[in-house]
N, C-alpha and C. Protein backbone atom coordinates (compact mmCIF):
# COMPACT_ATOMS: atom_id res chain seq x y z
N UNK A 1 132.69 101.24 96.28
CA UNK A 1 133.54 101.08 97.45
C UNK A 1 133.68 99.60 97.76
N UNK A 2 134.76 99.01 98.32
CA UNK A 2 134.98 97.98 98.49
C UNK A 2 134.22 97.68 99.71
N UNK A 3 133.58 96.13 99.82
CA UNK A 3 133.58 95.91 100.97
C UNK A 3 134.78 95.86 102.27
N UNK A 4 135.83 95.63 102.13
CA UNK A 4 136.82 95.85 103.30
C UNK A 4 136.71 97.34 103.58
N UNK A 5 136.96 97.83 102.53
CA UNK A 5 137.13 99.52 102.82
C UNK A 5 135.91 99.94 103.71
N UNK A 6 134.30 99.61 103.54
CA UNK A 6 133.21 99.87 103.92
C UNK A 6 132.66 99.39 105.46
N UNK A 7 133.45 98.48 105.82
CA UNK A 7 133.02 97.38 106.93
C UNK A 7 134.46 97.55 107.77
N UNK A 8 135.35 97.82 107.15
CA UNK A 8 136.91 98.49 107.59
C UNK A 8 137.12 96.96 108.56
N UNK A 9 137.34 95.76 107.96
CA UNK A 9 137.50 94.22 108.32
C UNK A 9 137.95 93.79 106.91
N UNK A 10 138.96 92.70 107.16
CA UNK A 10 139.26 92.17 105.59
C UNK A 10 139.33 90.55 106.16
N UNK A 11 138.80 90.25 107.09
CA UNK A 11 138.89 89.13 107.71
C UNK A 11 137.75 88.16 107.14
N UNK A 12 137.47 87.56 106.47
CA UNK A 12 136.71 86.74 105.97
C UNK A 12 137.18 85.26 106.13
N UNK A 13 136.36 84.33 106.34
CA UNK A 13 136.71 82.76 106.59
C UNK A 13 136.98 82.42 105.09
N UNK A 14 135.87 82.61 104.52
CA UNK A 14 136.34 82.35 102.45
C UNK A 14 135.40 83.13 102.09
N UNK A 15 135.90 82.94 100.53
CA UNK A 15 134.99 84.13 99.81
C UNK A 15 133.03 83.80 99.91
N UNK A 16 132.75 82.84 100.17
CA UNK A 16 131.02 82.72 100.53
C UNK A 16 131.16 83.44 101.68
N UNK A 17 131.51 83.61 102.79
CA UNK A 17 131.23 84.12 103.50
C UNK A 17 131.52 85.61 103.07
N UNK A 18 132.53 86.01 102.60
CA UNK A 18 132.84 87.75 102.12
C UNK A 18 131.69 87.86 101.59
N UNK A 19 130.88 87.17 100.44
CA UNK A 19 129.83 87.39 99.43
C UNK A 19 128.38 87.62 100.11
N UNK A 20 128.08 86.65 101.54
CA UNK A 20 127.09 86.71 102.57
C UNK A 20 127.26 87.96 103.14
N UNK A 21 127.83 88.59 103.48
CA UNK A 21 128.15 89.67 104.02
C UNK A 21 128.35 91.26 103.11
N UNK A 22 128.66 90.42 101.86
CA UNK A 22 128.59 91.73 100.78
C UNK A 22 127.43 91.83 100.03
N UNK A 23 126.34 91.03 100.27
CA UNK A 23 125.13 90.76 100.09
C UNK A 23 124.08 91.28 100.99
N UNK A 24 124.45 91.67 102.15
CA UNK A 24 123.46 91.94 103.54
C UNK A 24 124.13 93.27 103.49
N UNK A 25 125.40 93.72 103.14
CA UNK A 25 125.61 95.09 103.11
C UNK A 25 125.21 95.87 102.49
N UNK A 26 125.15 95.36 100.97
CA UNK A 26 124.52 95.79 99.66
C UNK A 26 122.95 95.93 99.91
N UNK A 27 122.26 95.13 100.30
CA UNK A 27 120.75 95.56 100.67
C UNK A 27 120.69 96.11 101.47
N UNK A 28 121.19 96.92 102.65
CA UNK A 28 120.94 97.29 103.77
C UNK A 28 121.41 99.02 102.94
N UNK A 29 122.63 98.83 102.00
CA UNK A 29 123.09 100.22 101.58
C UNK A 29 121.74 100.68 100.29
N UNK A 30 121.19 99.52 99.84
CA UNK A 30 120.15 100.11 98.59
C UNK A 30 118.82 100.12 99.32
N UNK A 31 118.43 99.83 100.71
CA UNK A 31 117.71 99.97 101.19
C UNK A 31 117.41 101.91 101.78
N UNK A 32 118.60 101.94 102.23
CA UNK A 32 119.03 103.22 102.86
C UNK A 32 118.80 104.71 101.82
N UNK A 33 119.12 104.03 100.73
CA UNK A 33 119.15 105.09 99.63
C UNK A 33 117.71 105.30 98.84
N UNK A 34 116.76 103.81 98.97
CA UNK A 34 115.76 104.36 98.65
C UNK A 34 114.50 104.39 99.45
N UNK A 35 115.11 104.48 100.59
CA UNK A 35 113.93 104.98 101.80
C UNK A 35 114.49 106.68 102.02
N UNK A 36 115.63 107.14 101.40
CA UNK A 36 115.65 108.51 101.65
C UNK A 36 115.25 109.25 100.11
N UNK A 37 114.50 108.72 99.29
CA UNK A 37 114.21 109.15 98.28
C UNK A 37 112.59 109.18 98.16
N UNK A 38 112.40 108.09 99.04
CA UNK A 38 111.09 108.20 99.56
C UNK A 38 110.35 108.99 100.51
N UNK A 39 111.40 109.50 101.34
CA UNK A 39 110.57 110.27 102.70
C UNK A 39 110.02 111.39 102.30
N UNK A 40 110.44 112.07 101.02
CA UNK A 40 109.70 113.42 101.02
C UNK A 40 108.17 112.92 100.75
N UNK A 41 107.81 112.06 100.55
CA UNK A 41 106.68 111.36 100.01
C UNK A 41 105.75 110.93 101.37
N UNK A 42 106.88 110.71 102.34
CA UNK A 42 105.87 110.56 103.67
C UNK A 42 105.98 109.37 103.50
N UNK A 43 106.71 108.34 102.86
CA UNK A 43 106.06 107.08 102.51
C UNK A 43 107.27 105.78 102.92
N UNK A 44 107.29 104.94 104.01
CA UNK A 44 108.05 103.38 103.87
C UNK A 44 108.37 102.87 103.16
N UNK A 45 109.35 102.06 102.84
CA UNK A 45 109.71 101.08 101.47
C UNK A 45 108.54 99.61 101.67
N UNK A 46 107.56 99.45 103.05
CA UNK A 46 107.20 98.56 103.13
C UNK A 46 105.84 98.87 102.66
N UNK A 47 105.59 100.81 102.52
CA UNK A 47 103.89 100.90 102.01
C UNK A 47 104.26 101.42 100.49
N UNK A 48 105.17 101.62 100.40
CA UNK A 48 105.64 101.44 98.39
C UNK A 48 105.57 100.68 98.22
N UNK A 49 105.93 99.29 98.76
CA UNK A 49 105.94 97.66 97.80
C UNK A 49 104.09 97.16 97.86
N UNK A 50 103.19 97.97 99.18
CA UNK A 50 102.22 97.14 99.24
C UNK A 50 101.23 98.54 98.11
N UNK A 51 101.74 99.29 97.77
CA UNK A 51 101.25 100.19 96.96
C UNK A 51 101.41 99.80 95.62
N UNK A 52 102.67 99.11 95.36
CA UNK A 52 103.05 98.39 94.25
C UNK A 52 101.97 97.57 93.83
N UNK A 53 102.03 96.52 94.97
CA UNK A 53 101.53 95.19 94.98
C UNK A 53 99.92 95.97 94.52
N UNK A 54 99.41 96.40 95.24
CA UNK A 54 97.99 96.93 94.66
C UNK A 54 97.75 97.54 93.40
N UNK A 55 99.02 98.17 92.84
CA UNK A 55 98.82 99.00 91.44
C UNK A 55 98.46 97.65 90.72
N UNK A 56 98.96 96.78 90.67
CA UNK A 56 99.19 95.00 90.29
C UNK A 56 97.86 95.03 90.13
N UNK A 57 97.02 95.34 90.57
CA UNK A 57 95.52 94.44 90.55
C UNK A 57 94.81 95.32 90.37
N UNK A 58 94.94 96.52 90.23
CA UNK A 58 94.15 98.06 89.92
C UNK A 58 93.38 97.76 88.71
N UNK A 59 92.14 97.86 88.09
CA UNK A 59 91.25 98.61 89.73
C UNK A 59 90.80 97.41 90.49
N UNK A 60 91.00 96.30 90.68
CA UNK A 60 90.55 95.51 91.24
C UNK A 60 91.02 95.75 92.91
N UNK A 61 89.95 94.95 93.60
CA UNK A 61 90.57 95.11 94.82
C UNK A 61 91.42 93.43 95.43
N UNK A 62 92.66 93.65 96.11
CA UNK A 62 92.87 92.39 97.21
C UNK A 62 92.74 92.16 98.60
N UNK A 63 93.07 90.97 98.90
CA UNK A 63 92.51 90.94 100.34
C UNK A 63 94.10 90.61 101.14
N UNK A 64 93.95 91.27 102.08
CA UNK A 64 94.97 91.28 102.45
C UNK A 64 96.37 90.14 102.85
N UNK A 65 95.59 89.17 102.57
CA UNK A 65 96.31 87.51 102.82
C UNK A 65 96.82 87.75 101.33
N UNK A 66 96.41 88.02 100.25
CA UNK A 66 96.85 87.88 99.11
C UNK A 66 98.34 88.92 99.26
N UNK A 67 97.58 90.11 99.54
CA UNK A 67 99.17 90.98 99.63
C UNK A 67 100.87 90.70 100.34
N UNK A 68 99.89 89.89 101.28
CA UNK A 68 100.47 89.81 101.84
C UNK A 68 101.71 88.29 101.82
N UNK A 69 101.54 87.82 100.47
CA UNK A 69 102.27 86.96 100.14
C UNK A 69 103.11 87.27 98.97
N UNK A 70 102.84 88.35 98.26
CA UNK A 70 103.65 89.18 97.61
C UNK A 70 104.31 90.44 97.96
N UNK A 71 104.64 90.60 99.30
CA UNK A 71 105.31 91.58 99.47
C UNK A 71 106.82 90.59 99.71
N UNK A 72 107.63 91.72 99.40
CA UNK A 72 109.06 91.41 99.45
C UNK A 72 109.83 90.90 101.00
N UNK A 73 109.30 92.01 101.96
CA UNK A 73 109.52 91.68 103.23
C UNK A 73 108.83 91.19 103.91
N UNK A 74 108.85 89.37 104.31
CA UNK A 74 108.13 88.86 104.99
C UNK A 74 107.60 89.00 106.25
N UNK A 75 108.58 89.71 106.97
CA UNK A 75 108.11 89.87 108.34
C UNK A 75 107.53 90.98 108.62
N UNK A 76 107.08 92.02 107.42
CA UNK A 76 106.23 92.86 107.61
C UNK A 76 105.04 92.85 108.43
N UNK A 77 104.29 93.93 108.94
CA UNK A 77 103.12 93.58 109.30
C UNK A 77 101.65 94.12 108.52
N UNK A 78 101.62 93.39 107.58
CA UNK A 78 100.50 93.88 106.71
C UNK A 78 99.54 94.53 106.99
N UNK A 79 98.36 94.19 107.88
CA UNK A 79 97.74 95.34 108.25
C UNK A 79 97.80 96.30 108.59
N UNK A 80 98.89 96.37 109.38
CA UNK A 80 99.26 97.78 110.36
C UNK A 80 99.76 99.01 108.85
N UNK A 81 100.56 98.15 107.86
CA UNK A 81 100.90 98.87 106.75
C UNK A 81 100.08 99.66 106.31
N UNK A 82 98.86 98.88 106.11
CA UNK A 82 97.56 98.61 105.17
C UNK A 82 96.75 99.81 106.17
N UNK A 83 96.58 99.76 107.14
CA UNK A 83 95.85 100.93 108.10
C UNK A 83 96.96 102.22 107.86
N UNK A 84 98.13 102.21 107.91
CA UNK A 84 98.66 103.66 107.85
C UNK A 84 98.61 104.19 106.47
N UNK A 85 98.70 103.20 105.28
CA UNK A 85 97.69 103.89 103.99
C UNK A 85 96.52 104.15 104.38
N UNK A 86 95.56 103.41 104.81
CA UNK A 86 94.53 104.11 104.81
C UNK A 86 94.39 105.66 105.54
N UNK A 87 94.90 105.72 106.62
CA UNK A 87 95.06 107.10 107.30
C UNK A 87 95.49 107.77 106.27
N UNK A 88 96.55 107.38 105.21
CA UNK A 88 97.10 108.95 104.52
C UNK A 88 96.12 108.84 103.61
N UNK A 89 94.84 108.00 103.21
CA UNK A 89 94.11 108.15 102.13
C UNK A 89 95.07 107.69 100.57
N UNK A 90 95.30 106.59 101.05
CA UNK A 90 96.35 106.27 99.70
C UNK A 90 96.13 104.84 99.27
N UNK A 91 95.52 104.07 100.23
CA UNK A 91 94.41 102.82 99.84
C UNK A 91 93.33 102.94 100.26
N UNK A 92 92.29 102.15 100.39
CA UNK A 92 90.76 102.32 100.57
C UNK A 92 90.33 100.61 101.42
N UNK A 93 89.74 100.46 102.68
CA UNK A 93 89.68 99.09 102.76
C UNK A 93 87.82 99.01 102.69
N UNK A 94 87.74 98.13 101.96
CA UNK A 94 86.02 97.70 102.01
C UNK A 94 86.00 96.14 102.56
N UNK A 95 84.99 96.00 103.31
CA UNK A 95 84.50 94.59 103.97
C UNK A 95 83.71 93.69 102.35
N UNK A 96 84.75 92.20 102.61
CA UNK A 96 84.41 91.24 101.40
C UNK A 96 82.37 90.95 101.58
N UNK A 97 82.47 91.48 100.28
CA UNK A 97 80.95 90.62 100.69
C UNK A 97 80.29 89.15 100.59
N UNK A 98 81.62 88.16 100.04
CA UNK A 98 81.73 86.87 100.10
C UNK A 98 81.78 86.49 100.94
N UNK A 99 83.38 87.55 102.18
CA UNK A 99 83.43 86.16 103.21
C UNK A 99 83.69 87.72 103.94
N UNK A 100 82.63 87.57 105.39
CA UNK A 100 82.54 88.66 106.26
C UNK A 100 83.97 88.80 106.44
N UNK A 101 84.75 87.52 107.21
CA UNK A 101 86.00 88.08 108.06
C UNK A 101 87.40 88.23 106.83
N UNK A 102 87.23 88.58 105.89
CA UNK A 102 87.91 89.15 104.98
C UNK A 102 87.47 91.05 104.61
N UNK A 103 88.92 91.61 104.41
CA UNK A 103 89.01 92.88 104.00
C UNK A 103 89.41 92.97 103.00
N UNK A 104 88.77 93.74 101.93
CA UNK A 104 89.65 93.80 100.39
C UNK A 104 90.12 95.41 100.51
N UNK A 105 91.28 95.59 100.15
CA UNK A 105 92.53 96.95 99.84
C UNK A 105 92.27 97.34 98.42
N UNK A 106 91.41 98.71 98.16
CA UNK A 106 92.49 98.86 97.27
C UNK A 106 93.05 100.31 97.00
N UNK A 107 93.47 100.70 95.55
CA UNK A 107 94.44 102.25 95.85
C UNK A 107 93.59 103.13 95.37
N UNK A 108 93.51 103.86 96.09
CA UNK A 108 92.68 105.66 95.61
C UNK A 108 93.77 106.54 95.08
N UNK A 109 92.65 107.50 94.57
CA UNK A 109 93.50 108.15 93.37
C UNK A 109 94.68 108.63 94.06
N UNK A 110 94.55 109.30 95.41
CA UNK A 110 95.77 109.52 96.10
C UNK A 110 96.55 109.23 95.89
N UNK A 111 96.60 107.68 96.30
CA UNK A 111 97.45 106.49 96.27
C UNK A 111 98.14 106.40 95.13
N UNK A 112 97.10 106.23 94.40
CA UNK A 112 98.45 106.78 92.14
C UNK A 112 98.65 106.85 92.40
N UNK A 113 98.98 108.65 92.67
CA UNK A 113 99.71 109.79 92.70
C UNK A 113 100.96 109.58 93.48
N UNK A 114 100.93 109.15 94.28
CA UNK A 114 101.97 108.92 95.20
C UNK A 114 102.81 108.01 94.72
N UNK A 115 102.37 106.92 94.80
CA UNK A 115 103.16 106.00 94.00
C UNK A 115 103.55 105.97 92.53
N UNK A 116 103.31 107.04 91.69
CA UNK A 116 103.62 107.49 90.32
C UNK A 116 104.99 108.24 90.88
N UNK A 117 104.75 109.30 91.84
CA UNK A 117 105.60 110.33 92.38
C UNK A 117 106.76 109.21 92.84
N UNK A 118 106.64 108.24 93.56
CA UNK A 118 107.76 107.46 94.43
C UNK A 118 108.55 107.17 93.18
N UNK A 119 107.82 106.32 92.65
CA UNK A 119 108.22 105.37 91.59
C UNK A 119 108.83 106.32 90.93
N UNK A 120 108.49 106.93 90.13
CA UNK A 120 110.11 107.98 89.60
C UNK A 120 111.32 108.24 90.03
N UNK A 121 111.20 108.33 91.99
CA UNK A 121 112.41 108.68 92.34
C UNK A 121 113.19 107.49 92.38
N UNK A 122 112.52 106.37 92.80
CA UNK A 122 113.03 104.79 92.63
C UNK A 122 114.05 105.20 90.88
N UNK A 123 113.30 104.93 90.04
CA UNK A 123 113.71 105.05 88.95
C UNK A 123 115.28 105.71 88.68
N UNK A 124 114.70 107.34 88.84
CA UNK A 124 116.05 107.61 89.07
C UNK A 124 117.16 107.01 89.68
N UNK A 125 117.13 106.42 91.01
CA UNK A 125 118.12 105.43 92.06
C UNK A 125 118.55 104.95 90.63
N UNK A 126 117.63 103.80 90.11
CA UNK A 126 118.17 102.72 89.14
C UNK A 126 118.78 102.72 88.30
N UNK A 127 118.51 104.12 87.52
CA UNK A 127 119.37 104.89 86.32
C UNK A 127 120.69 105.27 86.86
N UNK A 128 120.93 105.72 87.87
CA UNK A 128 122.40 105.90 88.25
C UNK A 128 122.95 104.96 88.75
N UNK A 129 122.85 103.73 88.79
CA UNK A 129 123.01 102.50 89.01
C UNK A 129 123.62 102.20 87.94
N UNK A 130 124.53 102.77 87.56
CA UNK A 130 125.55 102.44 85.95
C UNK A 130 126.77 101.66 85.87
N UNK A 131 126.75 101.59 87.84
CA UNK A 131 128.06 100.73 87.81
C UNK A 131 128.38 99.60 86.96
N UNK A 132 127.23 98.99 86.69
CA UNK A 132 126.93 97.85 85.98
C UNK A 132 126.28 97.57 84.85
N UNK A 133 126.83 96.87 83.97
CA UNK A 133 126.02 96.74 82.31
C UNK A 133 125.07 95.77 82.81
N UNK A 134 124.22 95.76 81.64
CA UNK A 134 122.80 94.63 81.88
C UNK A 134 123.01 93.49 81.84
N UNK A 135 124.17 92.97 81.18
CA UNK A 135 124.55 91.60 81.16
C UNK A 135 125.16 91.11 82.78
N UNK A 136 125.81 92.17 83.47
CA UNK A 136 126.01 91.99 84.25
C UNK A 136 125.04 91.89 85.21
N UNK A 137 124.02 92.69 85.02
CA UNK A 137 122.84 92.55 86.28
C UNK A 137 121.92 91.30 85.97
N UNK A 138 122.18 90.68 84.59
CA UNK A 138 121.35 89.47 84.18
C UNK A 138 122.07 88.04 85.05
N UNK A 139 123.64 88.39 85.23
CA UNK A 139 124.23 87.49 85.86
C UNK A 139 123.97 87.94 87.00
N UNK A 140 123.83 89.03 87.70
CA UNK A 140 123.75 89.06 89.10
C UNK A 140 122.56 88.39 89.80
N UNK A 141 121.10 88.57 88.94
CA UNK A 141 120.21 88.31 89.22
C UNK A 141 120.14 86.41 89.43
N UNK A 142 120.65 86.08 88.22
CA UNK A 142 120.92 84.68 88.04
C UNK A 142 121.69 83.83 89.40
N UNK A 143 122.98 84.62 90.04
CA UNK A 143 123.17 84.20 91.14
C UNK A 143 122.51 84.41 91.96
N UNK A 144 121.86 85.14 92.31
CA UNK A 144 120.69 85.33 93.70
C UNK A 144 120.00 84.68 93.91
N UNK A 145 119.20 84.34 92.53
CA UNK A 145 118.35 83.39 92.48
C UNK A 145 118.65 82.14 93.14
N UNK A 146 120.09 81.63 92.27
CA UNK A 146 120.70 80.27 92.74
C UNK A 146 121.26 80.21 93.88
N UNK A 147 121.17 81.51 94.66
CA UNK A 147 121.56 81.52 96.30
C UNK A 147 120.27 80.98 96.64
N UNK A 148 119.16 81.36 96.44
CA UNK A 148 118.04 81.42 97.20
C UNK A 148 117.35 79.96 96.98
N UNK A 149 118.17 79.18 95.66
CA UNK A 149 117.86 77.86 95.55
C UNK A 149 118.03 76.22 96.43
N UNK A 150 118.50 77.24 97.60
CA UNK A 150 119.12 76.00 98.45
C UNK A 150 117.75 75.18 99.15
């Protein structure tokens, strides 16, 4: 779908600005689609990425300053994340025995499971994601980057 058609505006100052805007639409629309692929799972796109981030270091454990610089969304709130896994039993937190006022995270078998289960439906999303050849998503990626290079 076009952005004019989608935003039903064709008013743009120039095309950076159409592209800023077809950029914040586009994440907000692939956001939407895979937080509803996630809910049967019970699960956030913000405790999938920190479920991610932990498969990353499995079986090891991290501490939450670490996670918390690899998650995608900065303004998350990591602990609070990090406590509602723990309630579903899908990470585990143990006290560092290096440094008291540190907590190390990490994923219980639960936690796999879940995130094996997510991660497929993610997958699927991506596979029907055909709009585009790989060369094309190699260039897409390439501009993002060089957006984010300013």
């Amino acid at each position: 779908m076009k952005l004019e058609e989608a935003i039903k505006s064709n008013k743009f100052t120039d095309e950076k600005q159409k592209a800023t805007i077809n950029v914040l639409f586009t994440a907000y629309w692939l956001r939407q689609r895979f937080s509803m692929a996630i809910k049967a799972d019970e699960l956030t796109l913000e405790q999938y990425n920190v479920l991610r981030i932990l498969k990353g270091k499995h079986p090891e454990q991290m501490c939450v300053k670490d996670i918390g610089s690899r998650i995608i969304e900065k303004s998350s709130n990591v602990p609070r994340i990090i406590d509602r896994l723990v309630i579903k039993k899908l990470a585990k937190r143990t006290p560092s025995t290096e440094d008291k006022r540190e907590t190390l995270v990490s994923l219980t078998d639960k936690g796999m499971e879940s995130l094996q289960r997510a991660s497929l439906l993610m997958e699927e999303i991506n596979m029907s994601m055909n709009g585009i050849s790989e060369s094309e998503a190699l260039l897409l990626n390439e501009l993002l980057e060089k957006l984010r290079n300013d």
